[in-house]
Protein backbone atom coordinates (compact mmCIF):
# COMPACT_ATOMS: atom_id res chain seq x y z
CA UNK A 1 11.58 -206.12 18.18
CA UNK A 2 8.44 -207.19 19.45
CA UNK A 3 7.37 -210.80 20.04
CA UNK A 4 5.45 -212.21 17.41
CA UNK A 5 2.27 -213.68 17.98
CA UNK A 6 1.01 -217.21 16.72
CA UNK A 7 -2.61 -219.10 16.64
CA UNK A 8 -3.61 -222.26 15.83
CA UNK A 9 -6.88 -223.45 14.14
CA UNK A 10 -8.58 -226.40 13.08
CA UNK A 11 -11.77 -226.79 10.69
CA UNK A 12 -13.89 -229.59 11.16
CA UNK A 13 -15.86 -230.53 7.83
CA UNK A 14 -17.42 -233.57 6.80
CA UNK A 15 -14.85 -234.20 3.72
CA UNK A 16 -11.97 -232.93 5.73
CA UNK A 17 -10.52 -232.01 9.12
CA UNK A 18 -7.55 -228.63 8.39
CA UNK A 19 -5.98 -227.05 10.61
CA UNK A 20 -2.99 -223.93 10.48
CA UNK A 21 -0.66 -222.56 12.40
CA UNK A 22 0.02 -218.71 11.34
CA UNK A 23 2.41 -215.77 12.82
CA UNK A 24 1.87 -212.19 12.77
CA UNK A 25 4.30 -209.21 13.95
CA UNK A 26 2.26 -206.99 16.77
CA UNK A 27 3.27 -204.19 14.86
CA UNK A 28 2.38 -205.51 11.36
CA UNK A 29 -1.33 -206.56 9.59
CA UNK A 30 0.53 -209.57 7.56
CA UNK A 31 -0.21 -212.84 8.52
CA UNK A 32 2.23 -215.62 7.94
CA UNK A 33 0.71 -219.10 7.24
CA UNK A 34 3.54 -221.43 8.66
CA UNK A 35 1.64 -224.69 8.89
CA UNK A 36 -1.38 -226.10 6.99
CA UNK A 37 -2.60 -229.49 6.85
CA UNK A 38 -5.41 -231.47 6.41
CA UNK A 39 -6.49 -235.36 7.44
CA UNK A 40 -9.73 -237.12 6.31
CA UNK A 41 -12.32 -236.57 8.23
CA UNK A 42 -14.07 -239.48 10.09
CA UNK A 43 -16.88 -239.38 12.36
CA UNK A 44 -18.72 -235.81 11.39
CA UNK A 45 -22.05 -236.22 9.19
CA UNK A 46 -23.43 -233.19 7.43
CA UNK A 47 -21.20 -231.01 9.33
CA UNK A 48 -22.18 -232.64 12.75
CA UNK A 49 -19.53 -234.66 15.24
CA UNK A 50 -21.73 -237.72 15.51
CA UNK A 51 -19.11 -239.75 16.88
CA UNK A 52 -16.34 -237.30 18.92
CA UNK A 53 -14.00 -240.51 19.57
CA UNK A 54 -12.94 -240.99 15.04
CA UNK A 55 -12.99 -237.00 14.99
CA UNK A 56 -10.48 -236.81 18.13
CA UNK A 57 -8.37 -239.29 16.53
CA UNK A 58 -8.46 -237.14 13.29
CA UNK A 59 -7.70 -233.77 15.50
CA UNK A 60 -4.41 -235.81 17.52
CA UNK A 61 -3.40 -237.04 14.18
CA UNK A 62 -3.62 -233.56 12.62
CA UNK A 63 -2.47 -231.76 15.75
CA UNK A 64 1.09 -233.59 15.05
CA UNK A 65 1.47 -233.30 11.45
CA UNK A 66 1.53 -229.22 12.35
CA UNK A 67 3.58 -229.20 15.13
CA UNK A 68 5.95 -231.57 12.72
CA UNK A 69 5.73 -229.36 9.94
CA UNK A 70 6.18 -226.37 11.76
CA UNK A 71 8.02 -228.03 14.76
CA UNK A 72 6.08 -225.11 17.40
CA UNK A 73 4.08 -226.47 20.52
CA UNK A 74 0.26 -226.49 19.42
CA UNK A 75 -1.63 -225.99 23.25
CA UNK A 76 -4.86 -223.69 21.98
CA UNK A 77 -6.73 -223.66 18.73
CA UNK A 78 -9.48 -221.88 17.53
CA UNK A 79 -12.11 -224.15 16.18
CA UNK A 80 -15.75 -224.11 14.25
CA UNK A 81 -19.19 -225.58 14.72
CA UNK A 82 -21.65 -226.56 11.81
CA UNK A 83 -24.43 -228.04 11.85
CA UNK A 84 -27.68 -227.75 10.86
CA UNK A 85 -28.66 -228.12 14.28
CA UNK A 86 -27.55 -224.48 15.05
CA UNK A 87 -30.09 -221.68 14.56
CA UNK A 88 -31.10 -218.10 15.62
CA UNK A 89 -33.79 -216.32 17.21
CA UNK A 90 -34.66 -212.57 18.09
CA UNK A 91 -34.37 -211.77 21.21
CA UNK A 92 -34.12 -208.13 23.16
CA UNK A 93 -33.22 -207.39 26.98
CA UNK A 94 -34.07 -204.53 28.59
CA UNK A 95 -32.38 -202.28 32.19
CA UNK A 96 -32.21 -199.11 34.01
CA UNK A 97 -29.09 -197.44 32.97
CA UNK A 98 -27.22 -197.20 36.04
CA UNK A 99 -24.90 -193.98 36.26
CA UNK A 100 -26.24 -191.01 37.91
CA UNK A 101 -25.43 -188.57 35.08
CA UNK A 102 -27.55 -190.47 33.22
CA UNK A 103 -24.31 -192.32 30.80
CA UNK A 104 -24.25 -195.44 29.51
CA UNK A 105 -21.59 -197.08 30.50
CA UNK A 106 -19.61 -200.35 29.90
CA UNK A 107 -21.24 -202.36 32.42
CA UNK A 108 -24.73 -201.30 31.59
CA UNK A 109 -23.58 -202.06 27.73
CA UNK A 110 -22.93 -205.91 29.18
CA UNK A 111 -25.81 -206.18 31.61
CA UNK A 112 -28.34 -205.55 28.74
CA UNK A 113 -26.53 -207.74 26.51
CA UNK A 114 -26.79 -210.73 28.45
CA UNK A 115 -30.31 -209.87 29.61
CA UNK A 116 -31.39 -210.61 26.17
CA UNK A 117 -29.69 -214.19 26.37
CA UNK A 118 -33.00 -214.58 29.02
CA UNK A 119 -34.90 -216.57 26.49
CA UNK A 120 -37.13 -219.77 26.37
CA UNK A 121 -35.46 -222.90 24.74
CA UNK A 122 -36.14 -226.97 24.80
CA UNK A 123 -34.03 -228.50 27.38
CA UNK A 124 -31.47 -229.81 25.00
CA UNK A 125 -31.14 -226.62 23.25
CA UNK A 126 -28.87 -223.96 24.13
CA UNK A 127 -27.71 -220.11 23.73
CA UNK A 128 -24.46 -220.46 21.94
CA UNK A 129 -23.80 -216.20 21.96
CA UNK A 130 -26.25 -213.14 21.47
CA UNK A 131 -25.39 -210.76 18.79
CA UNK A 132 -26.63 -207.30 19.08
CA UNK A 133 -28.25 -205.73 16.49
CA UNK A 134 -29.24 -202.20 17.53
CA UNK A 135 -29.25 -200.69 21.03
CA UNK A 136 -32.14 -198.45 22.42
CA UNK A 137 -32.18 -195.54 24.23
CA UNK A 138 -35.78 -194.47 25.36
CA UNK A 139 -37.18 -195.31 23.16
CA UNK A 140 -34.43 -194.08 20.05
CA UNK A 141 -33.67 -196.81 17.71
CA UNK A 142 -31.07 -197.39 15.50
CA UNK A 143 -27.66 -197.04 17.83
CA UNK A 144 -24.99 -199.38 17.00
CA UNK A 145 -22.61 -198.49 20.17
CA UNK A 146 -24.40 -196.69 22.96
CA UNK A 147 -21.38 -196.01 25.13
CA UNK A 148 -21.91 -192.70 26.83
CA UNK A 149 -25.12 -191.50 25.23
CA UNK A 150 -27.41 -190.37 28.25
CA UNK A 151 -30.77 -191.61 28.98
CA UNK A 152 -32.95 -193.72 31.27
CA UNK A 153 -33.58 -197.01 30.01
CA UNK A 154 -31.35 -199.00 27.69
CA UNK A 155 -32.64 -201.98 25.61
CA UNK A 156 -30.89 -204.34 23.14
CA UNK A 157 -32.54 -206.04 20.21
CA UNK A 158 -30.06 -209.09 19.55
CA UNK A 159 -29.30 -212.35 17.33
CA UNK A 160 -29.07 -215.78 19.30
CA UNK A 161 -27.33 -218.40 17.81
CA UNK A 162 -28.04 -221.18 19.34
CA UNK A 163 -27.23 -225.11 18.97
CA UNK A 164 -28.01 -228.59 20.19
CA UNK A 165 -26.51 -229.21 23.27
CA UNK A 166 -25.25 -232.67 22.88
CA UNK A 167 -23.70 -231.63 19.59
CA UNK A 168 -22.04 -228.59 21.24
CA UNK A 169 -20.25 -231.11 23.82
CA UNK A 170 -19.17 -233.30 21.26
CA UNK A 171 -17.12 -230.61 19.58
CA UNK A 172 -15.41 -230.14 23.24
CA UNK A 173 -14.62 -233.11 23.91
CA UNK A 174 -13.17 -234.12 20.98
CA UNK A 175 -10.88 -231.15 20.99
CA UNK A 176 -9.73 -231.62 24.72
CA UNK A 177 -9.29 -235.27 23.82
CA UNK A 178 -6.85 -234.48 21.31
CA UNK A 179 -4.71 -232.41 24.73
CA UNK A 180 -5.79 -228.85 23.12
CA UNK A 181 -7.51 -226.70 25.25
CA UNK A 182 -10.23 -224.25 22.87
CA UNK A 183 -9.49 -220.70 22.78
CA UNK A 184 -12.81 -219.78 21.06
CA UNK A 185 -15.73 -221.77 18.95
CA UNK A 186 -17.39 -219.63 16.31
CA UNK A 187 -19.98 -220.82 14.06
CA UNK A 188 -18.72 -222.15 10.34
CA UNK A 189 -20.37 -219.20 8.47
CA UNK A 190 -19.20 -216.25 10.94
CA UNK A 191 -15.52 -217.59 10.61
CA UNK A 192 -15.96 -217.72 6.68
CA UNK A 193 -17.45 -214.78 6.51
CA UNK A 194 -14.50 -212.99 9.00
CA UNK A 195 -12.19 -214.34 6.21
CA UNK A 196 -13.82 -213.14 2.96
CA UNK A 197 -16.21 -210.20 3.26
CA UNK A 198 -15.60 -206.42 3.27
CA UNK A 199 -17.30 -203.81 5.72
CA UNK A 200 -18.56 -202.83 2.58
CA UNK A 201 -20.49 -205.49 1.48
CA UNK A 202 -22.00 -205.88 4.90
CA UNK A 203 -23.01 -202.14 5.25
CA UNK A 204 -24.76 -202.30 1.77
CA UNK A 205 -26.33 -206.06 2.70
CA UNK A 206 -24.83 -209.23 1.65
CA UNK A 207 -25.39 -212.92 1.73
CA UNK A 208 -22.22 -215.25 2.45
CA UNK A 209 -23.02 -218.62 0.86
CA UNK A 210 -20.61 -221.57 2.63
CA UNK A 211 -20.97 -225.01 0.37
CA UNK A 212 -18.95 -227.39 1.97
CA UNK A 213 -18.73 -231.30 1.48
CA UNK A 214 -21.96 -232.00 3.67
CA UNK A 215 -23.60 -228.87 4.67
CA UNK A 216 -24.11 -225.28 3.17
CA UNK A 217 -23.98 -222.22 5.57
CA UNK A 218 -25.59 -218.85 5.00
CA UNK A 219 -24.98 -216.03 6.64
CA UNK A 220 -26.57 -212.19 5.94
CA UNK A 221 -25.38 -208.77 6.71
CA UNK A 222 -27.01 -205.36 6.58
CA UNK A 223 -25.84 -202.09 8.15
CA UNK A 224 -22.19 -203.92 8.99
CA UNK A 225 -24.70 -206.55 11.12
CA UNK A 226 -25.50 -210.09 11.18
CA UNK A 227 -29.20 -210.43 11.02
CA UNK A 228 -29.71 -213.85 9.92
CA UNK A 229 -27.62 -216.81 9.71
CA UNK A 230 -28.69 -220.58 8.96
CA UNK A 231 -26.87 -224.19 8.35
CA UNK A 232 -28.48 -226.12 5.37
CA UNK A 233 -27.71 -230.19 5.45
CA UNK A 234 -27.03 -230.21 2.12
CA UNK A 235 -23.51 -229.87 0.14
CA UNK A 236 -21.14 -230.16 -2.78
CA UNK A 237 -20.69 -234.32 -1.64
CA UNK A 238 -24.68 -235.12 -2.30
CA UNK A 239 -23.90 -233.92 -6.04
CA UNK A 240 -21.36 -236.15 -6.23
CA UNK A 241 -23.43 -238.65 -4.80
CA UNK A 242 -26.49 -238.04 -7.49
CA UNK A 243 -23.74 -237.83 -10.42
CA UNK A 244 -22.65 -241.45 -9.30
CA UNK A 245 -26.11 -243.03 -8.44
CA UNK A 246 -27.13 -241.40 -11.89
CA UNK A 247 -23.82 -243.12 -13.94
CA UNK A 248 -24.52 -245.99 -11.76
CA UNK A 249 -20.67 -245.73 -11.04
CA UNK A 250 -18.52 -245.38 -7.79
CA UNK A 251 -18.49 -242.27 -5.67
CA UNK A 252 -14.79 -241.52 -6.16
CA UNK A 253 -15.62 -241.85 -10.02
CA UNK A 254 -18.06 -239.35 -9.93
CA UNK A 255 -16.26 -236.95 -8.09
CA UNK A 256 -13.62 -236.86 -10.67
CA UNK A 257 -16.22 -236.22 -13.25
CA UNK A 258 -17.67 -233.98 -11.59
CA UNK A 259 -14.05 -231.94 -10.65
CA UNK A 260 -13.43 -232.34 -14.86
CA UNK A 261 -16.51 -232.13 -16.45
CA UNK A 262 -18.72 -230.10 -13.79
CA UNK A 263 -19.32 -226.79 -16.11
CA UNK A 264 -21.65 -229.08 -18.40
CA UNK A 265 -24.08 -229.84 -15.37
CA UNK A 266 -24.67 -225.83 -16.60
CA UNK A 267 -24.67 -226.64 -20.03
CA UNK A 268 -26.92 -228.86 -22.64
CA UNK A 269 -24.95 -231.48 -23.99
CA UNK A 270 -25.81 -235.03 -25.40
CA UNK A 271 -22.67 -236.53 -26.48
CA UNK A 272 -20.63 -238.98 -24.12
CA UNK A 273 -17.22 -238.78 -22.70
CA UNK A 274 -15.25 -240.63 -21.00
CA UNK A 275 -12.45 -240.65 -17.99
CA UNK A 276 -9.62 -242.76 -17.26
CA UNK A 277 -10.03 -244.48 -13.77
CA UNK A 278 -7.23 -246.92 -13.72
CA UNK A 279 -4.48 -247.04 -16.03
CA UNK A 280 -5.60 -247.77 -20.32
CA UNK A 281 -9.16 -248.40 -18.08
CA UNK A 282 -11.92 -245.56 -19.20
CA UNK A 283 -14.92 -245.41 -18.09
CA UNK A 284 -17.01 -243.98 -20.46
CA UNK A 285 -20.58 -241.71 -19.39
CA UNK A 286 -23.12 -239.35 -20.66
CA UNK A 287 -23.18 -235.65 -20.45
CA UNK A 288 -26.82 -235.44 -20.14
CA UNK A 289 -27.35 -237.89 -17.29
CA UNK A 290 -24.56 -236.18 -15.08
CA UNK A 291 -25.88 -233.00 -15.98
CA UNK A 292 -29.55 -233.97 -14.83
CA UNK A 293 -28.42 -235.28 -11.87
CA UNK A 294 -26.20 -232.51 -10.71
CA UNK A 295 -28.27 -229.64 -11.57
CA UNK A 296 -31.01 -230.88 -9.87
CA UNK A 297 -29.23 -230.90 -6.41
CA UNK A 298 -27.35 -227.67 -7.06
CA UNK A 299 -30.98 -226.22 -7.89
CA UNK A 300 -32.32 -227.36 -4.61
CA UNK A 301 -29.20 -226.31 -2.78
CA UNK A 302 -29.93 -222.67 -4.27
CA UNK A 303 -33.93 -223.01 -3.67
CA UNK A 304 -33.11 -223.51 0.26
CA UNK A 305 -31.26 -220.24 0.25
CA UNK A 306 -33.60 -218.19 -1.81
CA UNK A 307 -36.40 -220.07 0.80
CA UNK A 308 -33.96 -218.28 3.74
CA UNK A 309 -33.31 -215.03 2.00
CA UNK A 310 -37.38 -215.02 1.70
CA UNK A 311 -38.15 -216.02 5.02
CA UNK A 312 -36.13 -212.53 6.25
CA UNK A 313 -37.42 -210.40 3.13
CA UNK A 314 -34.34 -209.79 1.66
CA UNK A 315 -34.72 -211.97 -1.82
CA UNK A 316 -34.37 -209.46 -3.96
CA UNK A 317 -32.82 -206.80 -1.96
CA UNK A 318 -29.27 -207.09 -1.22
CA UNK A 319 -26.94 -204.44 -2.83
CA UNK A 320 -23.78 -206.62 -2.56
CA UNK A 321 -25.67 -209.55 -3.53
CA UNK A 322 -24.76 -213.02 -3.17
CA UNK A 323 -20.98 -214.02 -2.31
CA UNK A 324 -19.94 -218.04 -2.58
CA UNK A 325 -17.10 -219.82 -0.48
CA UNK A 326 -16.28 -222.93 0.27
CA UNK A 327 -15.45 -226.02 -1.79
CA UNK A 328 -18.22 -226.47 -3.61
CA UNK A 329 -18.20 -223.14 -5.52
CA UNK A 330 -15.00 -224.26 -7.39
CA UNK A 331 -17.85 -225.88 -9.39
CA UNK A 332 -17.60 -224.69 -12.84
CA UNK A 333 -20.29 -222.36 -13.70
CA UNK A 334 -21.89 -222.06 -10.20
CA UNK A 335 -21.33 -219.05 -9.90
CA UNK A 336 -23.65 -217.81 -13.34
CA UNK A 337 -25.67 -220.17 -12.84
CA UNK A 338 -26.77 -218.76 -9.11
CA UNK A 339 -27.07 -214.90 -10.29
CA UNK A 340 -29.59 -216.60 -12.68
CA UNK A 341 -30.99 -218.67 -9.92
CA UNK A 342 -31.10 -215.95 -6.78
CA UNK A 343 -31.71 -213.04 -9.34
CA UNK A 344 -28.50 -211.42 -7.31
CA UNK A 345 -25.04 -210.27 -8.40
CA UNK A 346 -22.87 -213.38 -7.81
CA UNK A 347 -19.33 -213.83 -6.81
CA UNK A 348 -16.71 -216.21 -5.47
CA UNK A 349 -14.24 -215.28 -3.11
CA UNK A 350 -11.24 -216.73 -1.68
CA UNK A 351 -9.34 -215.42 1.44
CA UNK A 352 -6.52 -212.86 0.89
CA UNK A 353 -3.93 -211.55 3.14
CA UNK A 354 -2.05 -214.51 4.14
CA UNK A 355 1.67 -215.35 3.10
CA UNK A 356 2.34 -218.67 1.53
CA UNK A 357 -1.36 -219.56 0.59
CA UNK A 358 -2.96 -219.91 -2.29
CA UNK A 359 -6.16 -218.38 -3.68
CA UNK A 360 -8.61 -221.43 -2.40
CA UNK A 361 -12.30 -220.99 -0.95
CA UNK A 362 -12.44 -224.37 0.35
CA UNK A 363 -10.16 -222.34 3.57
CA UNK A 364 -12.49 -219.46 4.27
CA UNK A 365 -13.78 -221.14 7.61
CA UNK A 366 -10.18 -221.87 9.09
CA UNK A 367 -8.61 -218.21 7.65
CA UNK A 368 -11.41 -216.75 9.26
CA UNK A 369 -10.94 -218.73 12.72
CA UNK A 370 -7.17 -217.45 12.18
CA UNK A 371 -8.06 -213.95 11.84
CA UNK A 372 -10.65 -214.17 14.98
CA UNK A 373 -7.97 -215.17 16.84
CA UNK A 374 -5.36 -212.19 16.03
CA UNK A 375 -7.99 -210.17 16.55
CA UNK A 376 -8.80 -211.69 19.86
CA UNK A 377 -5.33 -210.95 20.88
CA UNK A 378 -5.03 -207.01 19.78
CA UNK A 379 -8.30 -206.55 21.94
CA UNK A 380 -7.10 -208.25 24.98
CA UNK A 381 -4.05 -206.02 23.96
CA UNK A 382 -5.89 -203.14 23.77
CA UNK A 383 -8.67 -204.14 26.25
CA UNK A 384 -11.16 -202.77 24.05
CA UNK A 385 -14.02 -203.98 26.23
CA UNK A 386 -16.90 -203.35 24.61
CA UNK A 387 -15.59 -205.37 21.29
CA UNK A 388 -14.83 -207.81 23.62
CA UNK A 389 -18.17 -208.31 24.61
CA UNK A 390 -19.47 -208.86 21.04
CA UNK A 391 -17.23 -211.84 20.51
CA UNK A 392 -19.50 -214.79 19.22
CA UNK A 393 -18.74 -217.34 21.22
CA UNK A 394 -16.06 -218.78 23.86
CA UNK A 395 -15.23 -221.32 26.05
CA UNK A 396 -12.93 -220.54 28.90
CA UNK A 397 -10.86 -223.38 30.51
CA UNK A 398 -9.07 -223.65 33.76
């Protein structure tokens, strides 16, 4: 029997801070989910750690809740950034293949790779991870893995995601506060979209929509690549927010009427209703006015992606269409609503494949860090190098 392998992850949102603990056999793909908890989170605005000391207390408090529940040593997690401070730009590197027969090999395939991190940022900005897009061999487009091919000159058209600095090291040390040491940090919408898409739907062209409590993350795929990937500092919380400055009521209030009565923010009603909030206490609201106020914001929530879809030309031309995650398309009649909106087919998704979880797309981001990290281990396993090379981003500690 061999020895079962187990990673830990944590998911830092602006509603919440989860984290998970999951097994898997080497020999088997089922993932066991043997710990999962979640703490309020404190300390993170719109998807940012603006204040790393709250969010470290938050990760130590979490950190023990697992290792109680589960009762296994936590040392390593994989974790996410968000942000809207995180963006991408095209880049490209260039070389002389090296060999004398003329092959590309593995070192010329990582050489070329991080030439194209060689690009111009402000002094506070930084290259989180280049993702390649399509390899050139003179002058022949197209080639997704150039290993071997023969030729002269290899060049690399590639993704960088990059971040704000100071943000970046806030996520560090508020892990390595909490006495974990990071195994990997991937951006929100790559670990969602690890969790939840097929190679199908990225082959054809897809867009994986994120809404989370304070930020909503995009991320497309054509030809099984990323080529475009952006954090939006807006989420499912500022609808609450409108609902309650709208009923001129509390923000806990509103989010229960908007958890209840949400499908009629899609639907034209005038009568009132009402909720209980304490016990034989109601308080009683229009339809209309929380339906005004929370289409509105779900409107311009779905106008920033169509504006990012645009700015890439792909608006109206993505086979597999649109596919929400995250908490904030449990909204009730989001998901009609956006094929209307984004003229696309329209789905929600939850992750699948894990024992002992429930359907839920609020855990896309920390299934997918799990995943990443199983799949981190077969390829040290394996040492499948050049797959390796393509991870999206990690930190390495002593």
């Amino acid at each position: 029997m061999t020895k079962p392998l187990y990673i830990g992850a944590i998911d830092i949102g602006s509603n919440k801070i989860k984290g998970m603990i999951a097994k898997k056999q080497r020999d088997s793909s089922q993932i066991e989910v043997l710990s999962l908890r979640e703490v309020p989170s404190f300390g993170v605005r719109k998807g940012i750690i603006v204040d790393k000391d709250k969010v470290c207390q938050k990760v130590l408090e979490l950190k023990n809740l697992l290792i109680e529940e589960n009762q296994k040593e936590l040392k390593e997690v994989f974790v996410n950034i968000g942000g809207y401070h995180i963006f991408v730009k095209q880049t490209s590197g260039a070389i002389a293949i090296s060999r004398a027969d003329q092959k590309v090999s593995q070192e010329d395939i990582e050489r070329v790779i991080e030439a194209s991190r060689s690009l111009t940022l402000p002094f506070n900005k930084e290259v989180l991870e280049v993702v390649p897009k399509e390899f050139i061999i003179d002058g022949e487009r197209g080639i997704k893995n150039p290993l071997n091919l023969k030729g002269i000159k290899l060049e690399v058209e590639s993704l960088a995601i990059c971040a704000f600095s100071p943000y970046v090291k806030n996520l560090i040390d508020a892990i390595l506060c909490a006495d974990l040491e990071i195994a990997e940090i991937i951006p929100s919408p790559i670990a969602a979209s690890i969790a939840v898409l097929t190679p199908q739907q990225k082959e054809l062209g897809v867009a994986l929509v994120d809404i989370g409590a304070g930020s909503t993350s995009i991320a497309v795929f054509e030809e099984g690549g990323l080529i475009h990937l952006a954090i939006l500092p807006v989420g499912s919380s500022h609808i609450s927010n409108d609902i309650a400055i709208a009923l001129q009521t509390e923000i806990e209030i509103a989010e229960k009427i908007k958890l209840k009565f949400g499908e009629y923010i899609f639907k034209k009603s005038r009568r009132k209703e009402k909720i209980e909030i304490k016990p034989n206490q109601f308080f009683t609201f229009s339809l209309a006015k929380m339906a005004n106020a929370g289409k509105a914001r779900v409107s311009e929530i779905l106008g920033l992606i169509k504006k990012e879809l645009k700015k890439i030309g792909k608006l109206k031309s993505l086979p597999a269409g649109v596919v929400l995650t995250g908490g904030g398309s449990n909204l009730k009649g989001i998901v009609d609503f956006a094929k209307k909106e984004t003229g696309l087919p329209t789905k929600k998704v939850s992750p699948k494949g894990f024992i002992n979880l429930q359907p839920d797309p609020s855990l896309s981001v920390l299934c997918g860090l799990i995943l990443k990290g199983f799949e981190e281990e077969s390829e040290e396993k394996g040492s499948k190098f050049f797959e390796k090379i393509k991870k999206v981003f990690r930190v390495f500690l002593p």
